[in-house]
C-alpha atoms as a PDB file:
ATOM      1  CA  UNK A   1     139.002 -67.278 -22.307  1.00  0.00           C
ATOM      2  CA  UNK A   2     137.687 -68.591 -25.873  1.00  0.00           C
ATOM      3  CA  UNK A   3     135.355 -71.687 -26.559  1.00  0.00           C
ATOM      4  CA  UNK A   4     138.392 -73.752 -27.669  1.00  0.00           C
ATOM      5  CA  UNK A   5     140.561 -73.945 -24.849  1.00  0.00           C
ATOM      6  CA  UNK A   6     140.923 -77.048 -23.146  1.00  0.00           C
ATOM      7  CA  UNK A   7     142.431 -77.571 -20.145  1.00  0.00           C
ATOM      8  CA  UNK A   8     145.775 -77.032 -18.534  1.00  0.00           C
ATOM      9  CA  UNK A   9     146.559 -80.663 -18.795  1.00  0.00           C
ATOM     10  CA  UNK A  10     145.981 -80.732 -22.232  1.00  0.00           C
ATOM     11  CA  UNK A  11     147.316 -77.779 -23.259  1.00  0.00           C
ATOM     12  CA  UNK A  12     150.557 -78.475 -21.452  1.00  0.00           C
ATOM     13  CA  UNK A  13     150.451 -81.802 -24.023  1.00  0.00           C
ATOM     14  CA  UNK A  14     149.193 -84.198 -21.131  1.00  0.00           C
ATOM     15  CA  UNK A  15     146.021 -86.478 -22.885  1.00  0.00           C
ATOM     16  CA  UNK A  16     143.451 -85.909 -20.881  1.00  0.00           C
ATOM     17  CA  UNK A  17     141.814 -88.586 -18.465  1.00  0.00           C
ATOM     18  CA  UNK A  18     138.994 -87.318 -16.662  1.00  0.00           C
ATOM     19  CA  UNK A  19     137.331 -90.560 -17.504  1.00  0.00           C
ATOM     20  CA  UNK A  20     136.974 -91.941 -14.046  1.00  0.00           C
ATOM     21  CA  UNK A  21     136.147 -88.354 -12.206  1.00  0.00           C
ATOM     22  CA  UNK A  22     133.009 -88.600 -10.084  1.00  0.00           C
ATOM     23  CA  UNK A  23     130.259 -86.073 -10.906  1.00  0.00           C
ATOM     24  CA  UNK A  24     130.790 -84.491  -7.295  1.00  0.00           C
ATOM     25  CA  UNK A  25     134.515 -83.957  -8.477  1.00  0.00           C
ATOM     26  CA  UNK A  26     133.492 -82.514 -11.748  1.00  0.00           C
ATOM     27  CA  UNK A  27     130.712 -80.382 -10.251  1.00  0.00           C
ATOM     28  CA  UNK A  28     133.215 -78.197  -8.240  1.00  0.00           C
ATOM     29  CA  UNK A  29     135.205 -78.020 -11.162  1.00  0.00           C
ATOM     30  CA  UNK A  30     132.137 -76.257 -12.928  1.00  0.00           C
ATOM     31  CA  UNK A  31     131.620 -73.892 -10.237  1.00  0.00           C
ATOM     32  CA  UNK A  32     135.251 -72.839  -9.967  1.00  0.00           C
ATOM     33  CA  UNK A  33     135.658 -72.228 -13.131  1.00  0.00           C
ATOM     34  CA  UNK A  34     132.165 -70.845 -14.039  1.00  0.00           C
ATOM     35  CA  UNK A  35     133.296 -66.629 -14.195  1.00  0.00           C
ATOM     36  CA  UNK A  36     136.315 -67.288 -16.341  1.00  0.00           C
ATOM     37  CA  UNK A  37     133.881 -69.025 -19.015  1.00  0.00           C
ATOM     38  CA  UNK A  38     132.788 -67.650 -22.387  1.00  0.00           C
ATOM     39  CA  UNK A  39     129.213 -66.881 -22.328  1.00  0.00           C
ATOM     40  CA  UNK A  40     128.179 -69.641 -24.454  1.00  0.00           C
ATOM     41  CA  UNK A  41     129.644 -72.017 -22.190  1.00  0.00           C
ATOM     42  CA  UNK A  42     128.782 -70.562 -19.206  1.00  0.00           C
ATOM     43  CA  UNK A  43     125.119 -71.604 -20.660  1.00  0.00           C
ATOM     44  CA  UNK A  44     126.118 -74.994 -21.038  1.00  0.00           C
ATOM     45  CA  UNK A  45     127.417 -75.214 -17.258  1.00  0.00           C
ATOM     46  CA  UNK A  46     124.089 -73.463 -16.008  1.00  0.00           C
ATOM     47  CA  UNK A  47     122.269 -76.624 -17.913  1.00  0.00           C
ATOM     48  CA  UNK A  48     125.025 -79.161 -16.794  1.00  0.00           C
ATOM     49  CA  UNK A  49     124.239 -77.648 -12.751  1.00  0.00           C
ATOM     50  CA  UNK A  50     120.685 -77.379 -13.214  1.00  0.00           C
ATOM     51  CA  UNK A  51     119.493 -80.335 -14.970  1.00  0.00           C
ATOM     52  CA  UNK A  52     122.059 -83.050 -14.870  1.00  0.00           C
ATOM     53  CA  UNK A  53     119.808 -85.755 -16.159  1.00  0.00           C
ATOM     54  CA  UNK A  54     119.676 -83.953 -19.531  1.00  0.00           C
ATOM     55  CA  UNK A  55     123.469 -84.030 -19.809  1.00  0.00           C
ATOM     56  CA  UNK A  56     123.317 -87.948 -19.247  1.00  0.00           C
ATOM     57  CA  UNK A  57     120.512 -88.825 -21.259  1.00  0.00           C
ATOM     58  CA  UNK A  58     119.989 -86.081 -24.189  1.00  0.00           C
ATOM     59  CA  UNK A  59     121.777 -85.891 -27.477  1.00  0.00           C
ATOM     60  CA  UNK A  60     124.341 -82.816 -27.961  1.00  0.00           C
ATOM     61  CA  UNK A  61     121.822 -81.531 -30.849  1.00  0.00           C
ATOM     62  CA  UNK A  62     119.529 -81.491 -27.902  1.00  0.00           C
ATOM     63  CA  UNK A  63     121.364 -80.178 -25.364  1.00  0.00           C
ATOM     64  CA  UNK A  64     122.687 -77.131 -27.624  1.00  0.00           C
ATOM     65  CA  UNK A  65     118.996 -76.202 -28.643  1.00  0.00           C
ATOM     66  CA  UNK A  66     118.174 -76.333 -24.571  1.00  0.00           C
ATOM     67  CA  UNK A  67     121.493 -74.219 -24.066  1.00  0.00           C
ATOM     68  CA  UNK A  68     121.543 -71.916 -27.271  1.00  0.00           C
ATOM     69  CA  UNK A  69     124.393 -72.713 -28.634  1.00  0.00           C
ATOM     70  CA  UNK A  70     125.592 -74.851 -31.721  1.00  0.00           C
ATOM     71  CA  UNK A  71     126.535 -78.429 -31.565  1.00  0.00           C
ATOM     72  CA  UNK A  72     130.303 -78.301 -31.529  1.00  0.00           C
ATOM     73  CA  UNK A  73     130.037 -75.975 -28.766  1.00  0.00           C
ATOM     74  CA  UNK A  74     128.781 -78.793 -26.583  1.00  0.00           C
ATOM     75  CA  UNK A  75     131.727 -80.687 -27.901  1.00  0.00           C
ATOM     76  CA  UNK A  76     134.390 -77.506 -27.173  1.00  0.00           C
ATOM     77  CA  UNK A  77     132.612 -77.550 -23.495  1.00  0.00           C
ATOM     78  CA  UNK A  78     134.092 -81.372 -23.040  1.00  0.00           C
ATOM     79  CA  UNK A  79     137.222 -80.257 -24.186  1.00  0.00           C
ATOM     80  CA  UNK A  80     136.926 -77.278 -21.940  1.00  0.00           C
ATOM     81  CA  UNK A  81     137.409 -79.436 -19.109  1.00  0.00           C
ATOM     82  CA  UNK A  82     139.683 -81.707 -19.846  1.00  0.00           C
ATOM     83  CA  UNK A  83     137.608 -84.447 -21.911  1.00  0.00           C
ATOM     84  CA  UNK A  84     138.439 -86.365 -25.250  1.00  0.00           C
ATOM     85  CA  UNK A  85     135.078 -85.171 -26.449  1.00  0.00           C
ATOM     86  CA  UNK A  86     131.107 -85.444 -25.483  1.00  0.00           C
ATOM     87  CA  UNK A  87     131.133 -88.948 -24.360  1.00  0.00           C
ATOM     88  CA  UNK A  88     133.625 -89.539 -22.063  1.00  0.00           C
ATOM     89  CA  UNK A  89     132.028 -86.466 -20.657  1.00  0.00           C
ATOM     90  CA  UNK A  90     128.246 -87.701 -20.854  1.00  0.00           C
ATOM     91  CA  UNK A  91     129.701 -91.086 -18.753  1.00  0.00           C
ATOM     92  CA  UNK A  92     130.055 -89.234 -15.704  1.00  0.00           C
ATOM     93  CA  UNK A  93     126.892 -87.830 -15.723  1.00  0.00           C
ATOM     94  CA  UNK A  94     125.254 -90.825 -16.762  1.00  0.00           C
ATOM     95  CA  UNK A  95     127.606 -92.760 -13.573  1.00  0.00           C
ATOM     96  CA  UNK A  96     125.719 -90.273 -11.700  1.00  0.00           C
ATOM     97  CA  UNK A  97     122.416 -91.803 -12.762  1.00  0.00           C
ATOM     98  CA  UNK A  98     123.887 -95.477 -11.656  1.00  0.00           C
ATOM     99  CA  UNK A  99     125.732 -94.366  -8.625  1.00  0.00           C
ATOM    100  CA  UNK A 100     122.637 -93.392  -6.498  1.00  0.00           C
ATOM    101  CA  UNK A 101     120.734 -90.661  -7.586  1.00  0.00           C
ATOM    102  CA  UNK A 102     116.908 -90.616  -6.988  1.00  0.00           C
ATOM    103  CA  UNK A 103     115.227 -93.506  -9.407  1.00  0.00           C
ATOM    104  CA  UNK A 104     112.212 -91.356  -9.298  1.00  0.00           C
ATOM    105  CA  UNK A 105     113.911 -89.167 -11.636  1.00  0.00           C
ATOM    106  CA  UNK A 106     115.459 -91.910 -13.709  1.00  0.00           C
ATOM    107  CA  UNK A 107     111.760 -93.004 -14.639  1.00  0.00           C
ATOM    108  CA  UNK A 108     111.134 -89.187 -15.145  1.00  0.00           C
ATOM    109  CA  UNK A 109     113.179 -88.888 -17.810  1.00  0.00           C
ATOM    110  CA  UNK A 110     112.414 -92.602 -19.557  1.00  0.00           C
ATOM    111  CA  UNK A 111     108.928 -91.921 -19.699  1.00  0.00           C
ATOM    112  CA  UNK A 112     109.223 -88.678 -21.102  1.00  0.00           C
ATOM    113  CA  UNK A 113     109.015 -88.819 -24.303  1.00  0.00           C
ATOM    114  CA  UNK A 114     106.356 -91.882 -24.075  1.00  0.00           C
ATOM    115  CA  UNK A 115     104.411 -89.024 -21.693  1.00  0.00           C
ATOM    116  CA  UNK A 116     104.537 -86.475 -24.449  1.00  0.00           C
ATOM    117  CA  UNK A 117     102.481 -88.894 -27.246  1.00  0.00           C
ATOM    118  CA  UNK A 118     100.533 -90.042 -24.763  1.00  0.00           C
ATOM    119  CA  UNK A 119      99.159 -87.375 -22.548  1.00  0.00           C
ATOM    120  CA  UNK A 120      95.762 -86.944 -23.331  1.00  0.00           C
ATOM    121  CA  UNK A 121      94.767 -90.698 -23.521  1.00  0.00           C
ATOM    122  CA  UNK A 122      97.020 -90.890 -19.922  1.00  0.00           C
ATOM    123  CA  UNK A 123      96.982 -87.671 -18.192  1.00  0.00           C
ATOM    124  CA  UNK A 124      97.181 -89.023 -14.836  1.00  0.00           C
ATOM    125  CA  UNK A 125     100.657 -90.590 -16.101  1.00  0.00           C
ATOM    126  CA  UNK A 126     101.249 -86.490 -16.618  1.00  0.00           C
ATOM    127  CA  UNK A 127     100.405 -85.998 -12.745  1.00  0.00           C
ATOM    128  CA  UNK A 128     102.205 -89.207 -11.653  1.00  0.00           C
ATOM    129  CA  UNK A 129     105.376 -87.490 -13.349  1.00  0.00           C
ATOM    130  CA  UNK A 130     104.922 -84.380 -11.543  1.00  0.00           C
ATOM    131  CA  UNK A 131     104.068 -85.635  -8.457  1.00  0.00           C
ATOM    132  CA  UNK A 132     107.271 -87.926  -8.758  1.00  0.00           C
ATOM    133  CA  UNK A 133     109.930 -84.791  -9.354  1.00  0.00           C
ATOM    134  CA  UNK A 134     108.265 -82.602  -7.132  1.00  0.00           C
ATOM    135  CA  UNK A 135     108.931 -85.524  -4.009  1.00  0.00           C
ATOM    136  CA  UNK A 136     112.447 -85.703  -5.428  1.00  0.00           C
ATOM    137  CA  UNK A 137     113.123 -81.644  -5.509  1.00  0.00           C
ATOM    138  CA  UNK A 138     111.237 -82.079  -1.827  1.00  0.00           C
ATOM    139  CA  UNK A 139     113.902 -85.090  -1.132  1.00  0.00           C
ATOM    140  CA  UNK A 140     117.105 -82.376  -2.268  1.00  0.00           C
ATOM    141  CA  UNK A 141     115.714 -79.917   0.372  1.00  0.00           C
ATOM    142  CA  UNK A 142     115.636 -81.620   2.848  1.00  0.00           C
ATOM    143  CA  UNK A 143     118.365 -83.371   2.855  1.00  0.00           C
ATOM    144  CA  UNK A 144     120.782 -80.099   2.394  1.00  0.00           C
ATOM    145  CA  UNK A 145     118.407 -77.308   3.831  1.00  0.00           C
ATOM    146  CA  UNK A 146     120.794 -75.783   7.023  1.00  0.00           C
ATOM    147  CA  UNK A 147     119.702 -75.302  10.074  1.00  0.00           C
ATOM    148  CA  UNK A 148     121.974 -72.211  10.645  1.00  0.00           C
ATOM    149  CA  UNK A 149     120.617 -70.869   7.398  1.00  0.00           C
ATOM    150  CA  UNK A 150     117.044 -71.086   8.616  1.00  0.00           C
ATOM    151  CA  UNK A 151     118.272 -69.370  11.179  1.00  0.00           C
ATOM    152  CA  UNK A 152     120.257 -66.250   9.569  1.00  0.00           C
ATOM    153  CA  UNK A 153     117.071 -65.774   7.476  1.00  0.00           C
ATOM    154  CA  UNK A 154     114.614 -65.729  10.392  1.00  0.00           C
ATOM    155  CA  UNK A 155     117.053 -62.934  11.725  1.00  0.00           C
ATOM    156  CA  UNK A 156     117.067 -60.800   8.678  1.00  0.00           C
ATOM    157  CA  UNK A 157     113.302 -60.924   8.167  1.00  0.00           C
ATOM    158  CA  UNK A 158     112.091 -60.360  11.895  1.00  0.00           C
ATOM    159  CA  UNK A 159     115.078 -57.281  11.987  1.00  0.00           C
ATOM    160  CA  UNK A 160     114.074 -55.661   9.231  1.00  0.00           C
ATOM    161  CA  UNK A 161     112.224 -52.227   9.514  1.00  0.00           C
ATOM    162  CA  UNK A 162     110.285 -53.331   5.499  1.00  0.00           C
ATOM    163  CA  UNK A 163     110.528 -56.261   3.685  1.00  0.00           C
ATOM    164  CA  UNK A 164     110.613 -55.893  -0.303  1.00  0.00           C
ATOM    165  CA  UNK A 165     109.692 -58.879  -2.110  1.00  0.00           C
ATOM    166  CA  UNK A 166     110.469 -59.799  -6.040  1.00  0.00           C
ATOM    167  CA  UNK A 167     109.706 -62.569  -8.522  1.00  0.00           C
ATOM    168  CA  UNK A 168     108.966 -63.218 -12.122  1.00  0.00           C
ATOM    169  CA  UNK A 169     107.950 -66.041 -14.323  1.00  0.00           C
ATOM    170  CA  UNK A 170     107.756 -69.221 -12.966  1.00  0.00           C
ATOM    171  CA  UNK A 171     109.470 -67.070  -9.520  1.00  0.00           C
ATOM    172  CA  UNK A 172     106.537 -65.171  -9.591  1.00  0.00           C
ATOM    173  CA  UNK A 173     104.259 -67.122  -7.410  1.00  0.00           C
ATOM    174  CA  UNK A 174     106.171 -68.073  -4.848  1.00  0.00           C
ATOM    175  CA  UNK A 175     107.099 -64.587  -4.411  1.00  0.00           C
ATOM    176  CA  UNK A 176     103.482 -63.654  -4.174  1.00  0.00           C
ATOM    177  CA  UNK A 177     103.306 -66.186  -1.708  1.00  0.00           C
ATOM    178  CA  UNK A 178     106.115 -65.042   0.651  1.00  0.00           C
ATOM    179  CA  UNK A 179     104.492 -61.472   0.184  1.00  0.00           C
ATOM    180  CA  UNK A 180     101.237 -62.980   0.963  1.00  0.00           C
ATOM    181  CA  UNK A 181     102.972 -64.724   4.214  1.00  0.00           C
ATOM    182  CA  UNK A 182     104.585 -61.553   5.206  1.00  0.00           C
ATOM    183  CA  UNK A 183     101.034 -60.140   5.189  1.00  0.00           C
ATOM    184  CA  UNK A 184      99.545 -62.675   7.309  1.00  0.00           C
ATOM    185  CA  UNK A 185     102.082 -62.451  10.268  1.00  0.00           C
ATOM    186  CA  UNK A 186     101.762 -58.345   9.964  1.00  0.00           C
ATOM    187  CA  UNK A 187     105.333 -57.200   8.793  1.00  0.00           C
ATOM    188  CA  UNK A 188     105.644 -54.042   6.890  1.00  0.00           C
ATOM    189  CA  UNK A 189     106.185 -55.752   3.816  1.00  0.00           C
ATOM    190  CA  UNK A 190     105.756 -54.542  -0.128  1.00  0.00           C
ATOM    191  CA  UNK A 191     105.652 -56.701  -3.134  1.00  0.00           C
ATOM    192  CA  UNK A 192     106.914 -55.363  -6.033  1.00  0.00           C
ATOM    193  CA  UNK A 193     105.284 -57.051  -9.217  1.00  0.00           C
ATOM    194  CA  UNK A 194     106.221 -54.264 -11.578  1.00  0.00           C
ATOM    195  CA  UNK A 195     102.746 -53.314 -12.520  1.00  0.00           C
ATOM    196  CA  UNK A 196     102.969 -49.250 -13.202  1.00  0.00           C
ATOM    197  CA  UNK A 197     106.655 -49.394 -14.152  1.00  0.00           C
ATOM    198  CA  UNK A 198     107.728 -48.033 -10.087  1.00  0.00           C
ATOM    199  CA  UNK A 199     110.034 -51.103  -9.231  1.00  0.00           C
ATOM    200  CA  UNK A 200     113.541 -48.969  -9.704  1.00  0.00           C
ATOM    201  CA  UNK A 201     111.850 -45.844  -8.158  1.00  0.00           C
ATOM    202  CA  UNK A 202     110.437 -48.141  -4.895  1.00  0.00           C
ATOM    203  CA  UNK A 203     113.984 -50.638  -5.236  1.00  0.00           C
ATOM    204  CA  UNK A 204     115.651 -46.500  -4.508  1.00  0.00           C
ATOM    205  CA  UNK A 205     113.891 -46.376  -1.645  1.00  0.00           C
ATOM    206  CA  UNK A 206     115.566 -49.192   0.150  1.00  0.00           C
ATOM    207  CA  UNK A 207     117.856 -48.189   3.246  1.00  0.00           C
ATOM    208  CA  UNK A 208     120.214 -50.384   4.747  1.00  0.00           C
ATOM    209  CA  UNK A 209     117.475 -51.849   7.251  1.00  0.00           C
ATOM    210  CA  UNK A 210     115.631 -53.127   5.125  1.00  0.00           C
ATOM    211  CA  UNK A 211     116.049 -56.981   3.221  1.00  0.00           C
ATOM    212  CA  UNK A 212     114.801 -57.776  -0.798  1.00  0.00           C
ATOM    213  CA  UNK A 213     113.343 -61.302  -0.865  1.00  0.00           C
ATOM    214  CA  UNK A 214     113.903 -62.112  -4.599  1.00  0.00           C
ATOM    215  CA  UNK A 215     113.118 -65.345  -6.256  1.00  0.00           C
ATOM    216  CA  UNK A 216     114.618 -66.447  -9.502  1.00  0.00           C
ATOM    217  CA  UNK A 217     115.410 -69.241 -11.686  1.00  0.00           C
ATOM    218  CA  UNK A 218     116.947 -69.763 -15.047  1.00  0.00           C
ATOM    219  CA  UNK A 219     116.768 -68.192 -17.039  1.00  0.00           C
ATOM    220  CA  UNK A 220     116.911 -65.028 -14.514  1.00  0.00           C
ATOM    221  CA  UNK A 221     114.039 -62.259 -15.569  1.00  0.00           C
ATOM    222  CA  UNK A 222     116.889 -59.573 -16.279  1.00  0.00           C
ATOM    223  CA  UNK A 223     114.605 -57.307 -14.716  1.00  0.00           C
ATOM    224  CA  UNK A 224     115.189 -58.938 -11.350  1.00  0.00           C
ATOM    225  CA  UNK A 225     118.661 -59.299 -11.712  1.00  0.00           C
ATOM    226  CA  UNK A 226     119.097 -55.274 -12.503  1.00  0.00           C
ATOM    227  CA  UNK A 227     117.662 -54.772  -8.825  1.00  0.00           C
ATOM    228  CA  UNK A 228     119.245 -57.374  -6.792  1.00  0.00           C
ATOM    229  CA  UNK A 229     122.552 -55.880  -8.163  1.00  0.00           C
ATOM    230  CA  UNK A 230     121.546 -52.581  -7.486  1.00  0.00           C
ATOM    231  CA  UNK A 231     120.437 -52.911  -3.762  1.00  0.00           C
ATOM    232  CA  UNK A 232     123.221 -55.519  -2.955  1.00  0.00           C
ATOM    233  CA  UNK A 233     125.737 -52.383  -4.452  1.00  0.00           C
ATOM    234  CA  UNK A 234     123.946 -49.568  -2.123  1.00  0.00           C
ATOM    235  CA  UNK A 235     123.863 -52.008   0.992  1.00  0.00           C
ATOM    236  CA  UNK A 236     120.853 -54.032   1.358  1.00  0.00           C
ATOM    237  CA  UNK A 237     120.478 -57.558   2.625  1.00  0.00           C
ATOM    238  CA  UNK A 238     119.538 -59.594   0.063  1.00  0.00           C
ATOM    239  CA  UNK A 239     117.663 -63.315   0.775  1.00  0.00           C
ATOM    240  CA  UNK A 240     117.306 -65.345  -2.253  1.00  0.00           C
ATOM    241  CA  UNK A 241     115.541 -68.552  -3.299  1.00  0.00           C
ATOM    242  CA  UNK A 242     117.211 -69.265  -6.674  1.00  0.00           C
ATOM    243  CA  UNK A 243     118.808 -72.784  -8.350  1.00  0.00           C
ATOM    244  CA  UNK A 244     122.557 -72.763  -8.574  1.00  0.00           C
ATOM    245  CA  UNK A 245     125.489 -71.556  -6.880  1.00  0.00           C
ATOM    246  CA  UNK A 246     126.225 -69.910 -10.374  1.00  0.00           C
ATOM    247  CA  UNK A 247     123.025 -68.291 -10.254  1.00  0.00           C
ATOM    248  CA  UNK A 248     123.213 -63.664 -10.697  1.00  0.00           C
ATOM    249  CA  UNK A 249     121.490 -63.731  -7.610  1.00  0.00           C
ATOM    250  CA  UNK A 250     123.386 -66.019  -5.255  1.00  0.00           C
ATOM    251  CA  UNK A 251     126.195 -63.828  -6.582  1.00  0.00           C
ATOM    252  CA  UNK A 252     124.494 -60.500  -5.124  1.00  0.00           C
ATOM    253  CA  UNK A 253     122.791 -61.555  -2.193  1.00  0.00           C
ATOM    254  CA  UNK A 254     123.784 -61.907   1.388  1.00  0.00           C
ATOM    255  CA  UNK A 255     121.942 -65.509   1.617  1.00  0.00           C
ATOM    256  CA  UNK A 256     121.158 -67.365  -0.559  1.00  0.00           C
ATOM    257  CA  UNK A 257     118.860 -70.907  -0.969  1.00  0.00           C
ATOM    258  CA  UNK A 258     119.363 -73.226  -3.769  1.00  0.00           C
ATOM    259  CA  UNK A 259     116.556 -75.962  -4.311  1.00  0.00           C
ATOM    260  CA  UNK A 260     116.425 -78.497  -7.184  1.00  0.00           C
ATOM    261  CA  UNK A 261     113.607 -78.267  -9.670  1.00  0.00           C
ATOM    262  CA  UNK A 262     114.122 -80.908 -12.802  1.00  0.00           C
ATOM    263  CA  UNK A 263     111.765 -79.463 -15.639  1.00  0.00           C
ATOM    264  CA  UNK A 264     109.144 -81.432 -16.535  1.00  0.00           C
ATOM    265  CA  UNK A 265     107.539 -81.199 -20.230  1.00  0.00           C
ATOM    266  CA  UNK A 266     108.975 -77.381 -20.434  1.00  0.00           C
ATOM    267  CA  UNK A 267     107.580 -76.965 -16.704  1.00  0.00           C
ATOM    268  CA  UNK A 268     109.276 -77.221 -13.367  1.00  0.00           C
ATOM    269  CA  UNK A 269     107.410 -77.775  -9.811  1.00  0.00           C
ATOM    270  CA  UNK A 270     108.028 -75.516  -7.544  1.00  0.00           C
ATOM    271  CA  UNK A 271     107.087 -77.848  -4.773  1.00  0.00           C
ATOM    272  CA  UNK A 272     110.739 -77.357  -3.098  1.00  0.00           C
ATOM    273  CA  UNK A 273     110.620 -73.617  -3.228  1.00  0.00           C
ATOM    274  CA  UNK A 274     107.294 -73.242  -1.571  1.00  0.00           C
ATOM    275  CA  UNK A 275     107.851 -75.989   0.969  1.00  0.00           C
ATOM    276  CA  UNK A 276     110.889 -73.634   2.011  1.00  0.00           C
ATOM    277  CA  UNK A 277     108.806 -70.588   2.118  1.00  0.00           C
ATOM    278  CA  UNK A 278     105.813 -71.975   4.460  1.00  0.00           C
ATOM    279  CA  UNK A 279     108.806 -73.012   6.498  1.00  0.00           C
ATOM    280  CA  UNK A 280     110.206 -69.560   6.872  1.00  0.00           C
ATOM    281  CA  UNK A 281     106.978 -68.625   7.270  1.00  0.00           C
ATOM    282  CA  UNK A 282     105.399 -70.987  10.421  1.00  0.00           C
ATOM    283  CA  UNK A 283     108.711 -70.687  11.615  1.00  0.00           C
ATOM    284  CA  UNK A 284     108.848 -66.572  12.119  1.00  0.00           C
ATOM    285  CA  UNK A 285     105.759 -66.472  13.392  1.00  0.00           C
ATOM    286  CA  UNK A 286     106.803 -69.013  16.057  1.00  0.00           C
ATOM    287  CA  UNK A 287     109.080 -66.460  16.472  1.00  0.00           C
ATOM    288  CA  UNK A 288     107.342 -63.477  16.590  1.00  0.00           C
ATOM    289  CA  UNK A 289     105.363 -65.451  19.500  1.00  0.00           C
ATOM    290  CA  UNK A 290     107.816 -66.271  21.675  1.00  0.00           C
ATOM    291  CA  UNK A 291     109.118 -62.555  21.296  1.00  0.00           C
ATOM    292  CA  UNK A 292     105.810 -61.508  22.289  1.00  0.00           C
ATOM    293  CA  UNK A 293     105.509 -63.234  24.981  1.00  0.00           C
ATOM    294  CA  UNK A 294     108.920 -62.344  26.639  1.00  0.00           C
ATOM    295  CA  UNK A 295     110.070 -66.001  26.258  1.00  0.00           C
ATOM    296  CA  UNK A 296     114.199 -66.110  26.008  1.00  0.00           C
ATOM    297  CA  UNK A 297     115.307 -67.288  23.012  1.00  0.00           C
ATOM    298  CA  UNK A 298     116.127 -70.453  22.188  1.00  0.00           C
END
């Protein structure tokens, strides 16, 4: 599929009219369609599902430095789906904005720029802003975190004979804290932070009973990616903590968690993420208790 195709409707000669579509509509549309994409607009839907906001408020010479790409890329990625051209497409995502979305991020993103010239007379306007997206990524999970996912990962980890744990990045310390949680409740548990050059050699060692706990984000530490292929390939549960559906890992793993970090000055909060993982964490050992004890489960 090349950068210029549009969609059917157009290219069957219908105008497009996608003018009115909500952003949940459109969002499924990205998701569906995200494998058959050219890579350069597969980057622009990554952006699109990971940081709406930017797609509503940001300029396409803005958006196609975030993504990579050129300008009239951002333009062929309207097209793409069925749009006259970038505007008609910003409008849903800027509906989105209107229609009910968090106003904590709305101010986010209006005082950005004001943040950036002003951040050493105002720092605590810097922490305000962080503290504001990381109660809105907070807000996300808890409002779509599943129970029976909770569950299904509380299985894996208390079944598993070892627990492998990778991260890198900005994934990297909330990896070291699930290793670090692991520790504490006394599960065989290794954390694999590539120092020596071992991961492939230990990630070979992997049997079937065993689960990989790997964290990632966009853009995915290729590194990572490599070994959550490789073990979801030879049979090994994967859990993941990643950002989109789209996401390499969600592809490979056997459960996956998606939480919504909005970058912040080049940085995101990982607030979400590591409220999930102390969760996962007081909640096995609850379980380990009760297991201990004899108690039935619940």
């Amino acid at each position: 599929m090349w950068d210029g195709q549009v969609s059917d409707r157009a290219a069957s000669g219908e105008t497009p009219n996608n003018e009115n579509e909500t952003f949940d509509a459109f969002r499924v549309r990205l998701r569906t369609r995200y494998e058959g994409l050219s890579p350069h607009l597969q980057r622009l839907t990554r952006l699109a599902l990971e940081d709406p906001n930017a797609f509503a408020l940001e300029t396409i010479t803005e958006l196609a430095r975030r993504a990579g790409v050129q300008p009239s890329t951002v333009v062929r990625f309207a097209k793409q789906f069925g749009f006259s051209g970038f505007s008609p497409l910003q409008k849903v995502f800027r509906l989105r904005l209107i229609e009910g979305e968090p106003s904590l991020r709305q101010q986010a993103y209006r005082d950005r720029e004001r943040l950036g010239e002003t951040a050493f007379a105002d720092p605590v306007a810097i922490l305000a802003e962080f503290a504001d997206v990381s109660i809105a990524s907070l807000a996300h999970l808890k409002e779509n975190a599943k129970a029976e996912d909770l569950r299904r990962a509380l299985t894996m980890l208390s079944g598993a004979d070892h627990i492998y744990v990778i991260g890198q990045r900005r994934a990297f310390p909330i990896a070291a804290y699930i290793a670090y949680g692991l520790s504490r409740l006394e599960l065989r548990c290794t954390f694999l932070d590539f120092v020596g050059g071992m991961v492939p050699q230990q990630a070979a060692t992997m049997r079937e009973s065993d689960v990989l706990v790997a964290v990632a984000f966009a853009e995915y530490t290729p590194a990572v990616v490599d070994i959550v292929q490789d073990v979801h390939l030879r049979g090994v549960p994967v859990l993941t903590i990643t950002d989109v559906p789209s996401s390499p890992l969600a592809r490979y793993s056997s459960l996956s968690f998606l939480v919504d970090e909005m970058d912040t000055h080049q940085f995101r909060p990982i607030a979400g993420a590591i409220c999930l993982v102390q969760t996962l964490m007081i909640a096995l050992g609850a379980t380990q208790e009760r297991a201990e004890a004899g108690a039935p489960s619940p």
